[in-house]
N, C-alpha and C. Protein backbone atom coordinates (compact mmCIF):
# COMPACT_ATOMS: atom_id res chain seq x y z
N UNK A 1 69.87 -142.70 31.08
CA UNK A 1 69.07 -141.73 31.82
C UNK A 1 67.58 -141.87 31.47
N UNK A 2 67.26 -142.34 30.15
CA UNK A 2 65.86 -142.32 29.60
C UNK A 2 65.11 -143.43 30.23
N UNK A 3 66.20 -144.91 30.32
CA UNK A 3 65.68 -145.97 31.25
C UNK A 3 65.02 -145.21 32.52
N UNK A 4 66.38 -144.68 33.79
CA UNK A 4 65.51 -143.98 34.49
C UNK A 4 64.38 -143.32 35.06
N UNK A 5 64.33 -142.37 34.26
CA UNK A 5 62.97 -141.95 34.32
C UNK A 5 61.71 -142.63 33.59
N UNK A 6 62.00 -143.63 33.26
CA UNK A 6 60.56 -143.87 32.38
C UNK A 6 60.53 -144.86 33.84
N UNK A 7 61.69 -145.76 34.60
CA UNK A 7 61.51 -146.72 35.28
C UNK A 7 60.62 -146.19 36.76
N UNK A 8 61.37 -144.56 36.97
CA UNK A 8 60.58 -143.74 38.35
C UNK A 8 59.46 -143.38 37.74
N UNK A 9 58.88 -143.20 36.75
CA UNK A 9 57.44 -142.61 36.29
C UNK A 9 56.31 -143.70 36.50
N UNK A 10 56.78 -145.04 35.97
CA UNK A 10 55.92 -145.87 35.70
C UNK A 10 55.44 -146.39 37.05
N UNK A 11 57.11 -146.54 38.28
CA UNK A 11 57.02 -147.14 39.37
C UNK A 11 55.85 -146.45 40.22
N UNK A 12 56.12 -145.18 40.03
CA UNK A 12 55.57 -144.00 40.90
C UNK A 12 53.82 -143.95 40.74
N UNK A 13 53.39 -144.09 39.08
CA UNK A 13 52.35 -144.50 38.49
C UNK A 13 51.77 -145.50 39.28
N UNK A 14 52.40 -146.70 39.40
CA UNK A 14 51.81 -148.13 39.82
C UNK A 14 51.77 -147.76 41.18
N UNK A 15 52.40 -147.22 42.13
CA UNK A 15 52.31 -147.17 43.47
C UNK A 15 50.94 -146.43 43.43
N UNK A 16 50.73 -145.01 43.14
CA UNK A 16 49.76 -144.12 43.26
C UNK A 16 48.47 -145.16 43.16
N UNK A 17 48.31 -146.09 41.83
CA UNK A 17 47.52 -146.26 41.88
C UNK A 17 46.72 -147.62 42.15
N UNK A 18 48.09 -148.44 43.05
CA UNK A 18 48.14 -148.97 43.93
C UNK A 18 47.43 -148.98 45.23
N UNK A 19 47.06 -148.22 45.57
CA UNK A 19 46.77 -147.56 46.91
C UNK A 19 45.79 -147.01 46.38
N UNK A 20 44.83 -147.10 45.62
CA UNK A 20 43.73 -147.24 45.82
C UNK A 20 43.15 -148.58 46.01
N UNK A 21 43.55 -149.55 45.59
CA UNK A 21 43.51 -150.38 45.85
C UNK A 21 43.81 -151.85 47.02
N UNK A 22 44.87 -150.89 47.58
CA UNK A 22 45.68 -151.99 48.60
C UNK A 22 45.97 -151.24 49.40
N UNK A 23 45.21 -151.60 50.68
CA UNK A 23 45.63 -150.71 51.74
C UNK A 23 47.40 -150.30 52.20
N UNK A 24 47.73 -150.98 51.88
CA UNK A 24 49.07 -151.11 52.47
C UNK A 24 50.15 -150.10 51.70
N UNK A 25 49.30 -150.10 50.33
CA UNK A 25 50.31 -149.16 49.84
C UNK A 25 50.02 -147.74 49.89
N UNK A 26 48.75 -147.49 50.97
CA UNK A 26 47.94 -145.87 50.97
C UNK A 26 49.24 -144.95 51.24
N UNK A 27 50.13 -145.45 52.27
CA UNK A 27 51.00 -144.59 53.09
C UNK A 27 52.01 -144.31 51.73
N UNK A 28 52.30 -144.57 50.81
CA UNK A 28 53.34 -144.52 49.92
C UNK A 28 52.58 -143.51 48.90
N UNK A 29 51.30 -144.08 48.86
CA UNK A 29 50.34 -143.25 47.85
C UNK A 29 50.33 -141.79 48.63
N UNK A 30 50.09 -141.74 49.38
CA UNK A 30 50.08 -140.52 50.39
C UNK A 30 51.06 -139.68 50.07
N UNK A 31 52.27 -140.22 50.69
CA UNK A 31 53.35 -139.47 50.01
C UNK A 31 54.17 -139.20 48.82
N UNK A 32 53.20 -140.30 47.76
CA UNK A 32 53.97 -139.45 46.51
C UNK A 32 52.67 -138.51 46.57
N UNK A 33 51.65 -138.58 46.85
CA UNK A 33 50.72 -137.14 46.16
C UNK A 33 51.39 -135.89 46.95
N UNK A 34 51.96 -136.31 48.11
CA UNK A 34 52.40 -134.51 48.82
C UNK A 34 53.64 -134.33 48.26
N UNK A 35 54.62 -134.97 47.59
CA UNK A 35 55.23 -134.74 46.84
C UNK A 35 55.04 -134.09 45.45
N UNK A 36 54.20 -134.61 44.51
CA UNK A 36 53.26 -133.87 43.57
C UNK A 36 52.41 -132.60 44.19
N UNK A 37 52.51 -132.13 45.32
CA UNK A 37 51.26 -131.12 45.75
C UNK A 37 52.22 -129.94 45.66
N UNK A 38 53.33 -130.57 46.47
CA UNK A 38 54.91 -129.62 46.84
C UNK A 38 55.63 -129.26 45.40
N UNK A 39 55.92 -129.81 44.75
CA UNK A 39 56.27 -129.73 43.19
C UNK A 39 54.94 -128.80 42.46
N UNK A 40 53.70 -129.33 42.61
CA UNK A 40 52.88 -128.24 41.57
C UNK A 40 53.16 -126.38 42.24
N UNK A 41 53.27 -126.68 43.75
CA UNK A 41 53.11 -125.32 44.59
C UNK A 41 54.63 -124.43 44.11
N UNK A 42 56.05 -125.07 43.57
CA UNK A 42 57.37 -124.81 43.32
C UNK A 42 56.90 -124.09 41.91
N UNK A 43 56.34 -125.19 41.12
CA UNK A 43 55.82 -124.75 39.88
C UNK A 43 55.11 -123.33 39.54
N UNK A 44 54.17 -123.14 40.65
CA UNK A 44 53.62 -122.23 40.50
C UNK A 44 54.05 -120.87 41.14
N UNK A 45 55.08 -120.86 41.97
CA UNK A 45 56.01 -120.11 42.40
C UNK A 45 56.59 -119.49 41.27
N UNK A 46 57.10 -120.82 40.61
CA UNK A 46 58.09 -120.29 39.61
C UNK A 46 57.70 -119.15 38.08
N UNK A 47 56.99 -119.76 38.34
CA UNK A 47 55.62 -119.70 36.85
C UNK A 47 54.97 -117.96 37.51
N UNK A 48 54.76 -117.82 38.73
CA UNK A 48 54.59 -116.63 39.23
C UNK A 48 55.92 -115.40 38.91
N UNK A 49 57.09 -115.81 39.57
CA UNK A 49 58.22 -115.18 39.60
C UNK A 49 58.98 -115.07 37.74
N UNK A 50 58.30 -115.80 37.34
CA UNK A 50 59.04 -115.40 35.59
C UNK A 50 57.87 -114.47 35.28
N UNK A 51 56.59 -114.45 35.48
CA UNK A 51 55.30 -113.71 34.78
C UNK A 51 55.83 -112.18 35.53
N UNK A 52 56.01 -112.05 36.82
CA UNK A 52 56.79 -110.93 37.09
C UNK A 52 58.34 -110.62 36.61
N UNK A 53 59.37 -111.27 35.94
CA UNK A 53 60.30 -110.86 35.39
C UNK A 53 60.03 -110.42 34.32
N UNK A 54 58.89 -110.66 33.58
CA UNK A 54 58.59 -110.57 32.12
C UNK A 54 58.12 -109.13 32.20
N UNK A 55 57.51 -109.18 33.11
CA UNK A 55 56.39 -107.50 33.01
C UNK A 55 57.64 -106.41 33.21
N UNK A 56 58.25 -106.77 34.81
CA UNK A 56 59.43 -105.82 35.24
C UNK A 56 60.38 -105.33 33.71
N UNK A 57 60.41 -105.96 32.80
CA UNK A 57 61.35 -106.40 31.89
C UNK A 57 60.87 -105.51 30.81
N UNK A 58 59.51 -105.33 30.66
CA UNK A 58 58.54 -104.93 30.02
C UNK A 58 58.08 -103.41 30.62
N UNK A 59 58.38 -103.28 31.64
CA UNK A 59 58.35 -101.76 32.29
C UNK A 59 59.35 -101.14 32.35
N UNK A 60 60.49 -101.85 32.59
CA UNK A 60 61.77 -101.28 31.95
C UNK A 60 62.33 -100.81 30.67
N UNK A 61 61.76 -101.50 29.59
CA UNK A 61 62.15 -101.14 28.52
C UNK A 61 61.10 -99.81 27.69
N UNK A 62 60.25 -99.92 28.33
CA UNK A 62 58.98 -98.87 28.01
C UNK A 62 58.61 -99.02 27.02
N UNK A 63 57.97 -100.58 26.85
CA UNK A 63 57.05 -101.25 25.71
C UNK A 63 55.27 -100.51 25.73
N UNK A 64 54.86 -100.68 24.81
CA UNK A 64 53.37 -100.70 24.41
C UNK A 64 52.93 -101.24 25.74
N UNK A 65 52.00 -100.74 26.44
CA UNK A 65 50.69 -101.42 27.40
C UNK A 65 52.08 -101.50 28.70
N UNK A 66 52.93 -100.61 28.91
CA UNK A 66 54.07 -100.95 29.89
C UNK A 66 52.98 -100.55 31.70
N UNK A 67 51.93 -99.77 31.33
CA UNK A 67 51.32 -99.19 32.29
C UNK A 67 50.62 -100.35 32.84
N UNK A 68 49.92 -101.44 32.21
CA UNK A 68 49.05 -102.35 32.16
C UNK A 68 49.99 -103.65 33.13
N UNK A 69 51.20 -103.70 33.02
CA UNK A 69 52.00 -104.14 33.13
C UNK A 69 52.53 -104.02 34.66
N UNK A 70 52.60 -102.19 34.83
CA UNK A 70 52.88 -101.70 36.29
C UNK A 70 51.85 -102.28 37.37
N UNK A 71 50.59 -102.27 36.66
CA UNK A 71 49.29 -102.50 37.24
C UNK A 71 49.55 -103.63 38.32
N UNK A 72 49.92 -104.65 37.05
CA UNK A 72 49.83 -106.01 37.58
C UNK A 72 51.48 -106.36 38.70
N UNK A 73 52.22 -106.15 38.28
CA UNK A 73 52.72 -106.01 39.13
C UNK A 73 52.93 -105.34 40.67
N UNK A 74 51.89 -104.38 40.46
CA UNK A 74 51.87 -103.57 41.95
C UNK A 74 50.74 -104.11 42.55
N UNK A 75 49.80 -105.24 41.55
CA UNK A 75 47.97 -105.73 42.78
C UNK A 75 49.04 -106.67 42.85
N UNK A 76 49.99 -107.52 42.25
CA UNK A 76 50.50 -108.75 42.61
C UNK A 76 51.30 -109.21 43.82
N UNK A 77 52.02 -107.75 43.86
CA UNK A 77 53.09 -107.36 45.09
C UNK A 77 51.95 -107.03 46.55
N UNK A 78 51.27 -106.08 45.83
CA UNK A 78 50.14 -105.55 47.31
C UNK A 78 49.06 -106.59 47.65
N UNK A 79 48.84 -107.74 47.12
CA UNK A 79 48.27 -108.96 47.17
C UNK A 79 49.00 -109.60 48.32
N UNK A 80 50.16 -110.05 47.51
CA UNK A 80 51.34 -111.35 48.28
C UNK A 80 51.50 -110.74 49.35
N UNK A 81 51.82 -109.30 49.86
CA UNK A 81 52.41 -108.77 50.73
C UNK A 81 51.55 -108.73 51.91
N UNK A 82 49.83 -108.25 51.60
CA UNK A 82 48.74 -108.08 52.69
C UNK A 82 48.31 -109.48 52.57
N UNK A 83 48.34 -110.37 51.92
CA UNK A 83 48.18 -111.70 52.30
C UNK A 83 49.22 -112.54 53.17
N UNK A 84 49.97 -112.07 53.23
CA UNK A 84 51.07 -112.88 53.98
C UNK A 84 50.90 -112.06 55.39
N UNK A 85 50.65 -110.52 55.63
CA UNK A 85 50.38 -110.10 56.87
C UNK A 85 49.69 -110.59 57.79
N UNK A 86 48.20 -110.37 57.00
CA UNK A 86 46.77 -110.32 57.17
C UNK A 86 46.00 -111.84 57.02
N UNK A 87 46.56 -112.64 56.58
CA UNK A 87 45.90 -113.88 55.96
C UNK A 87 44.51 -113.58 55.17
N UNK A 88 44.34 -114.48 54.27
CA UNK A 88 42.97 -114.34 53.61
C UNK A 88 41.99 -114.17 54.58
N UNK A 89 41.70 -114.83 55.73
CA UNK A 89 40.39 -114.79 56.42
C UNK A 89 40.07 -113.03 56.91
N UNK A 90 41.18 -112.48 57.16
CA UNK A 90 41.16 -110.79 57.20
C UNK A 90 39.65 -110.32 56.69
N UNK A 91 39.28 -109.33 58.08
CA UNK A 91 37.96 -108.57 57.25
C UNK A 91 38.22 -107.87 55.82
N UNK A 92 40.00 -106.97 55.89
CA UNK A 92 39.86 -106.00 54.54
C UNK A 92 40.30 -107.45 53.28
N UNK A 93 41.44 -108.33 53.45
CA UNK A 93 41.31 -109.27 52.43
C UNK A 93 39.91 -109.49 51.73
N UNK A 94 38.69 -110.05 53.02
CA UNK A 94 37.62 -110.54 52.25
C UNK A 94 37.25 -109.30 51.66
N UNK A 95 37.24 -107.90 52.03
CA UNK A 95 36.92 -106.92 51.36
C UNK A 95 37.09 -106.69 49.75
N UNK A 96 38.93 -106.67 49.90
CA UNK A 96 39.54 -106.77 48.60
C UNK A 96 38.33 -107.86 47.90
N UNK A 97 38.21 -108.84 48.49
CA UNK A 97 37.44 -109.99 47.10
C UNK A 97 36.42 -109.86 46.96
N UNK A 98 35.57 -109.30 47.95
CA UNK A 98 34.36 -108.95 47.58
C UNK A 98 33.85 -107.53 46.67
N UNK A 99 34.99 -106.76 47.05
CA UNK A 99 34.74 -105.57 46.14
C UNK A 99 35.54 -105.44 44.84
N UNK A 100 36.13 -106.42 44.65
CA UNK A 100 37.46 -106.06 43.39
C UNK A 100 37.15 -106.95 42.76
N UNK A 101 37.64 -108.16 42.76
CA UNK A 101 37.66 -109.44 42.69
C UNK A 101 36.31 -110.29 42.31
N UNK A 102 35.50 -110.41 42.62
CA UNK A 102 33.94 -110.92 42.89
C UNK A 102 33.55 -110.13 41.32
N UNK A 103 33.48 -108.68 41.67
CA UNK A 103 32.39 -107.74 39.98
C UNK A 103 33.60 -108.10 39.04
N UNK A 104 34.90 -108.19 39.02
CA UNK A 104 35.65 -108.60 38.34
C UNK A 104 35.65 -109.43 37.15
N UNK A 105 35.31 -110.44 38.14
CA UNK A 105 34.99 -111.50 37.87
C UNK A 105 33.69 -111.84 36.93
N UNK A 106 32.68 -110.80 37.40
CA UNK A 106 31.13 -111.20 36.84
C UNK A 106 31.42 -110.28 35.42
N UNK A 107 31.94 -108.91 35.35
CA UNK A 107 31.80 -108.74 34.49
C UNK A 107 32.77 -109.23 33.54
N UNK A 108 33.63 -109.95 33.33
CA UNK A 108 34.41 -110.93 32.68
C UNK A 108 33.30 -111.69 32.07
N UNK A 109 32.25 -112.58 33.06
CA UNK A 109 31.54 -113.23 32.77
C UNK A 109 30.61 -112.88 31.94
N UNK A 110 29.91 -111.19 31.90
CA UNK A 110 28.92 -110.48 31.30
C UNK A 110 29.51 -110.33 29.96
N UNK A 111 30.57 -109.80 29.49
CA UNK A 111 31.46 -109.41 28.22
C UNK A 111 31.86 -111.29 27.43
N UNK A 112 31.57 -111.89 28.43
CA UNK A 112 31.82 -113.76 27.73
C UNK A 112 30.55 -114.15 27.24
N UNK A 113 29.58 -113.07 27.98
CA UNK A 113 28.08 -114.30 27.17
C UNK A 113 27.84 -113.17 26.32
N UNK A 114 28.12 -111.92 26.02
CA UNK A 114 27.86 -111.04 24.74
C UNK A 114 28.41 -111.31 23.48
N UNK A 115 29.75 -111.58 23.91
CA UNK A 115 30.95 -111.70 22.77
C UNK A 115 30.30 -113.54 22.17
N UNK A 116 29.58 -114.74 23.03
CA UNK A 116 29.11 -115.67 22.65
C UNK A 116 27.97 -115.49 21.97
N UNK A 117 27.07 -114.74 22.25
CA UNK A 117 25.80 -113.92 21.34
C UNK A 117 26.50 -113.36 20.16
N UNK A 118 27.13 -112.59 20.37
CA UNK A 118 27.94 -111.94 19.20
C UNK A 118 28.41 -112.59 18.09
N UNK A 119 29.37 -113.64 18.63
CA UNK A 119 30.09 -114.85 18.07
C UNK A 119 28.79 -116.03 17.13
N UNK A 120 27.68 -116.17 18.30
CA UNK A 120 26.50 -116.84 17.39
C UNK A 120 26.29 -116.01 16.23
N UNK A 121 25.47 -115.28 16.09
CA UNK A 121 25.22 -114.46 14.99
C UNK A 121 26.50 -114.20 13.87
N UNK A 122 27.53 -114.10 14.17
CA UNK A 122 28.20 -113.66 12.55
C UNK A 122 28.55 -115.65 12.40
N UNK A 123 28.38 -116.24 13.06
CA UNK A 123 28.16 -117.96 12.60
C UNK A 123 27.40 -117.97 11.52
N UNK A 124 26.07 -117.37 12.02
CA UNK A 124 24.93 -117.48 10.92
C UNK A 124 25.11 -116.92 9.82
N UNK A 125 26.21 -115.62 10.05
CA UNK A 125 26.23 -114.76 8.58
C UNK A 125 27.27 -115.73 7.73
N UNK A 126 27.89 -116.21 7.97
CA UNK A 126 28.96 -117.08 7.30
C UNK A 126 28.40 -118.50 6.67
N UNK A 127 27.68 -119.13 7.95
CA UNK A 127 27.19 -120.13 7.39
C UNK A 127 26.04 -120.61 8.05
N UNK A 128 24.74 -120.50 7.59
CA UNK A 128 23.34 -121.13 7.89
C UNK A 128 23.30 -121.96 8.25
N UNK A 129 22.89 -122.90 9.01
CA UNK A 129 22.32 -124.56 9.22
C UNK A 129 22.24 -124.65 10.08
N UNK A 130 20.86 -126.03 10.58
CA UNK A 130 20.35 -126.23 11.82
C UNK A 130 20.91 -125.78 13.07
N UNK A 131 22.76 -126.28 12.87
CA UNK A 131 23.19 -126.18 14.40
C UNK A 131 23.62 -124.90 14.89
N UNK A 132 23.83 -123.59 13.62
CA UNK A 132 24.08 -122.40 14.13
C UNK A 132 22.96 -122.03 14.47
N UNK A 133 21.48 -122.88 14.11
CA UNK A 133 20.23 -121.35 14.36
C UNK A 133 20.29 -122.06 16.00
N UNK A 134 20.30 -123.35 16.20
CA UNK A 134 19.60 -123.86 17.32
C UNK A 134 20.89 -123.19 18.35
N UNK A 135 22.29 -123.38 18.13
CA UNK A 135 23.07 -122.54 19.10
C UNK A 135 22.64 -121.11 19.27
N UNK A 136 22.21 -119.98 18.15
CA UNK A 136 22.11 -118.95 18.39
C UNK A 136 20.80 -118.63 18.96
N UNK A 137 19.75 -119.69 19.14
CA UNK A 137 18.49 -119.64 20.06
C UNK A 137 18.85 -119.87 21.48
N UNK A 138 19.80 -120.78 21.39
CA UNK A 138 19.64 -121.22 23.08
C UNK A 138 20.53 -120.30 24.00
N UNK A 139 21.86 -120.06 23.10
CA UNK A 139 22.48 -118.47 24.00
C UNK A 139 21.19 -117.44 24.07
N UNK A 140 20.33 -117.09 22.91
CA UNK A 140 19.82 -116.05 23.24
C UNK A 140 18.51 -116.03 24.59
N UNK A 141 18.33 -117.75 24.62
CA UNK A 141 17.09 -117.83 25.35
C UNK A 141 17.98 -117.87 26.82
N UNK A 142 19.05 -118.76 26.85
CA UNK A 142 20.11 -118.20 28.64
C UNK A 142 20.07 -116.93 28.64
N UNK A 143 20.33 -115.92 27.48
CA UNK A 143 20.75 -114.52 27.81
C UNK A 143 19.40 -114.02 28.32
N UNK A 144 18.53 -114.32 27.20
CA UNK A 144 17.11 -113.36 28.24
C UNK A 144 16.59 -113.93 29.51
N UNK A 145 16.64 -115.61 29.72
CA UNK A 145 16.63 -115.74 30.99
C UNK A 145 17.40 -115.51 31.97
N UNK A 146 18.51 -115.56 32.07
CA UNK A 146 19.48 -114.74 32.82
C UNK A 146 19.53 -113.27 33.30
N UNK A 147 19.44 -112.51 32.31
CA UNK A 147 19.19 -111.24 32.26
C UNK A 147 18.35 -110.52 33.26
N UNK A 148 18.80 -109.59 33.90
CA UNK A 148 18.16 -108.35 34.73
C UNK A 148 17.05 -107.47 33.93
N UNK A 149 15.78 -107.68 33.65
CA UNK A 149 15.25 -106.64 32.74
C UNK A 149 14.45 -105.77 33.62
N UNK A 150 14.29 -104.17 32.70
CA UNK A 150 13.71 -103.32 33.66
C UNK A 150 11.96 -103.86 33.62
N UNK A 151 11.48 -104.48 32.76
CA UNK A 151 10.18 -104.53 32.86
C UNK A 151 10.04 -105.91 33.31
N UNK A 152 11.02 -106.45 34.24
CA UNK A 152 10.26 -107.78 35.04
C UNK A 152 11.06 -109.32 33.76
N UNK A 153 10.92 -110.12 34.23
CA UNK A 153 11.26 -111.37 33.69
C UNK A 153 10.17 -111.60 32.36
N UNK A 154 10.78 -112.01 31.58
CA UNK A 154 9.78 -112.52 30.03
C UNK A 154 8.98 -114.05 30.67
N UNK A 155 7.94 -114.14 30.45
CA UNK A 155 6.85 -115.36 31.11
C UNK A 155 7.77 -116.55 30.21
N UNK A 156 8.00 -117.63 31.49
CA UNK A 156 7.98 -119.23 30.94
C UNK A 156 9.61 -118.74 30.33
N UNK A 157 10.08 -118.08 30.20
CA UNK A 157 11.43 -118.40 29.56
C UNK A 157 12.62 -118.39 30.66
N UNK A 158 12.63 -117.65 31.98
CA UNK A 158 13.13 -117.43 33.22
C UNK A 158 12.80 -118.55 33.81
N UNK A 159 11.18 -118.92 33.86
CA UNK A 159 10.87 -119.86 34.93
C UNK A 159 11.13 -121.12 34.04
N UNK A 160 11.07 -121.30 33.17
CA UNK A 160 10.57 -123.04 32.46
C UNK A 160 11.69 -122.73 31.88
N UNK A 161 11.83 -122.27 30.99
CA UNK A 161 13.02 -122.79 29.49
C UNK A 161 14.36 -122.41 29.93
N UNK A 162 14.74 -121.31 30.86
CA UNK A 162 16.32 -121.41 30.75
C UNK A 162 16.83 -122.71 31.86
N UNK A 163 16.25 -122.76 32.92
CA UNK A 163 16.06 -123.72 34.41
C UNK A 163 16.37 -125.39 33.12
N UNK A 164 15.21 -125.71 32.17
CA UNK A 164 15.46 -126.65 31.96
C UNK A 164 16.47 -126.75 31.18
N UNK A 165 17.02 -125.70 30.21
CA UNK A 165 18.12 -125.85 29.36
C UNK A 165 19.46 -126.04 30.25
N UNK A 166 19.55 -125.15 31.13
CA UNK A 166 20.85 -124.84 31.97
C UNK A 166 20.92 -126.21 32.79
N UNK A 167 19.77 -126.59 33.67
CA UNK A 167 19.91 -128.12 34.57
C UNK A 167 20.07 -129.40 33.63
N UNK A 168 19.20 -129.54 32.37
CA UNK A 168 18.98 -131.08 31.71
C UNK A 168 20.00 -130.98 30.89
N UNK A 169 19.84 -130.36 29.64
CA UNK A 169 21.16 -129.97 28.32
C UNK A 169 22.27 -129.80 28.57
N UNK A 170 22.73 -128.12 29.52
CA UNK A 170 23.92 -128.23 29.31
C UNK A 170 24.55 -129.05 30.93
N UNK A 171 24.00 -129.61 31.55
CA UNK A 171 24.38 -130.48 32.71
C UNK A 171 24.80 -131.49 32.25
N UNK A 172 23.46 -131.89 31.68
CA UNK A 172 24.06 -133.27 30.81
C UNK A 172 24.91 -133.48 29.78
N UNK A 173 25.27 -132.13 28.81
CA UNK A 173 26.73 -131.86 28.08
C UNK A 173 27.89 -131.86 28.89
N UNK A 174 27.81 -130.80 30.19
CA UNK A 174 28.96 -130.83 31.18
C UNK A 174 29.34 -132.38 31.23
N UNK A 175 28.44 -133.03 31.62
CA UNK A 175 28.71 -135.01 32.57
C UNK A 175 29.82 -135.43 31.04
N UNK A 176 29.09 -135.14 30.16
CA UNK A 176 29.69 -135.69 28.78
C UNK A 176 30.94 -135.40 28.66
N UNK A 177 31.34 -134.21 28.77
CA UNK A 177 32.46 -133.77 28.44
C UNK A 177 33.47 -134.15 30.10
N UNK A 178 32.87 -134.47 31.09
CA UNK A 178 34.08 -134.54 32.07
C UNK A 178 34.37 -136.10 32.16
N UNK A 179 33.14 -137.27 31.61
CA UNK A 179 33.45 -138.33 31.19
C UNK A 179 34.83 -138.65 30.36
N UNK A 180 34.33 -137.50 29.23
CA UNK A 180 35.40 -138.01 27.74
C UNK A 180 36.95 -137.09 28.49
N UNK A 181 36.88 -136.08 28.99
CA UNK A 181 38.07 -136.13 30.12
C UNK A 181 38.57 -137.02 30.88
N UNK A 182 37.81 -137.90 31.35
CA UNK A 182 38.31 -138.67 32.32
C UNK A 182 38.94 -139.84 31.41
N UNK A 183 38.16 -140.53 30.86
CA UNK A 183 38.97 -141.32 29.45
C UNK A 183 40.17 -141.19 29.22
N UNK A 184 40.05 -139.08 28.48
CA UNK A 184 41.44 -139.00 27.92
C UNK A 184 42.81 -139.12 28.96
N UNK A 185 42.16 -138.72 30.40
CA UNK A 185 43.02 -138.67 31.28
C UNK A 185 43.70 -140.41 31.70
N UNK A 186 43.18 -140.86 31.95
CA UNK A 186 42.67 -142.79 32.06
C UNK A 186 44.01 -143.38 31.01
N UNK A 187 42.95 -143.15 29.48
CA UNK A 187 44.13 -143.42 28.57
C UNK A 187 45.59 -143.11 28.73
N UNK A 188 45.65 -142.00 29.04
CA UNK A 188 47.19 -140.57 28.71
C UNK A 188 47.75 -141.71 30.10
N UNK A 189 47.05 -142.03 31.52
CA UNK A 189 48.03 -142.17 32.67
C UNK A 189 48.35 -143.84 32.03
N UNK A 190 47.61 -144.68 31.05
CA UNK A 190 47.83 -146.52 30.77
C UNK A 190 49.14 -146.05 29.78
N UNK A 191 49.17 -145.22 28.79
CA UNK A 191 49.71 -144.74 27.71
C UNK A 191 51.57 -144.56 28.58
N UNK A 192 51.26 -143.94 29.71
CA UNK A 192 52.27 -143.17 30.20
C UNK A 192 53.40 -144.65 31.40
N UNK A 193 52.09 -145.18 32.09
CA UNK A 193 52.58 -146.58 32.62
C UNK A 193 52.88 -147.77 31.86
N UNK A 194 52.79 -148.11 30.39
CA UNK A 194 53.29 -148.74 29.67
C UNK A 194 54.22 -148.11 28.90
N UNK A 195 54.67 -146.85 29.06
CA UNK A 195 55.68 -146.12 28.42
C UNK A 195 55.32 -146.28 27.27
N UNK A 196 54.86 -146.02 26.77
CA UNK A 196 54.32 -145.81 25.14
C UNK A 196 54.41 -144.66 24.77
N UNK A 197 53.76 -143.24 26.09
CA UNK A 197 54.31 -141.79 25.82
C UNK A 197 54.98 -141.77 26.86
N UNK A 198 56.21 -141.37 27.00
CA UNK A 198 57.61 -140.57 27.59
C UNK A 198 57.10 -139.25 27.93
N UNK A 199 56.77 -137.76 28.36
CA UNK A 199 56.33 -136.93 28.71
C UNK A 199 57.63 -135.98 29.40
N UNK A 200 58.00 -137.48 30.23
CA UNK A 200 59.56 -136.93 30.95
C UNK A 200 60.13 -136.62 30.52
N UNK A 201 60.98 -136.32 29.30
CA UNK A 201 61.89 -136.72 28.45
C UNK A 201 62.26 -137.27 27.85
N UNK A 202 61.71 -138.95 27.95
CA UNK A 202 62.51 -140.45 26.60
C UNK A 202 61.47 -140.06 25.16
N UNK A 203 62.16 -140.63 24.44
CA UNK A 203 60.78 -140.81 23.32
C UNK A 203 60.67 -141.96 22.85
């Protein structure tokens, strides 16, 4: 059985990436990716329908945070249900996202760059050196450039210093880091087509 699957992984591997290369094999490439599209969409069905057995399971038994629990299960149900009516393009859908969903979202984002300010500073109380002061400058200089203030924007730190930190630094950190992703990804799929890692099941 371990032959098997390492023999459909690798085959499946070489076709995919086959077809980038050779026209002839696009149509095969084609259809293993809607096969992989159909499988991630089952996945996430599934992965949906256990996260709701868990809560139901969890409201039943009348655990700690069981209310937190009802929550999610009743936006999850009144979600699936007016989305499947209404479709997303719906005026009240876009409503739901623009009014729920959208500040949701930002203030998630507002409580992530405090708790990172936050997080800088007890760095420094623990341990001093160059790279905690220069991290705990440059969150603080995004935070004040970013920032809504009542007396107007701070000069040159809005216009000049966060613009160049946010576009040159961390742009050019982002490129870095989706490079050394792509590598690890690169490696993991040569690793996986020479069967060296099994993932499927062989070892």
């Amino acid at each position: 059985m371990q032959v098997i699957t390492a023999f459909i992984a690798i085959a499946s591997g070489v076709l995919v990436l086959g077809g980038y290369f050779f026209p002839a094999l696009a149509g095969v490439q084609t259809l293993l990716l809607n096969w992989a599209i159909i499988l991630a969409g089952v996945a996430a069905i599934v992965g949906i329908l256990n996260l709701t057995s868990v809560h139901m399971d969890k409201i039943r038994r009348g655990e700690k945070g069981s209310a937190y629990s009802a929550l999610l299960v009743i936006g999850l149900a009144a979600t699936f249900f007016f989305g499947m009516i209404l479709r997303p393009q719906h005026n009240v859908m876009q409503m739901v996202l623009n009014g729920i969903i959208v500040p949701v979202e930002a203030a998630l984002m507002g409580l992530l760059t405090v708790s990172l300010l936050y997080a800088a500073i007890r760095l420094l109380r623990r341990r001093t050196d160059m790279m905690g002061v220069i991290f705990l400058l440059t969150a603080a200089l995004l935070f004040l450039g970013s920032a809504t203030l009542p007396f107007g924007d701070i000069p040159l730190i809005g216009t000049l210093i966060r613009p160049w930190v946010s576009q040159i630094l961390a742009l050019g950190g982002a490129r870095g880091i989706l490079i050394g992703v792509a590598l690890g990804a690169l490696t993991t799929g040569l690793r996986v087509l020479f069967a060296v890692d099994r993932p499927y099941g062989g070892t």
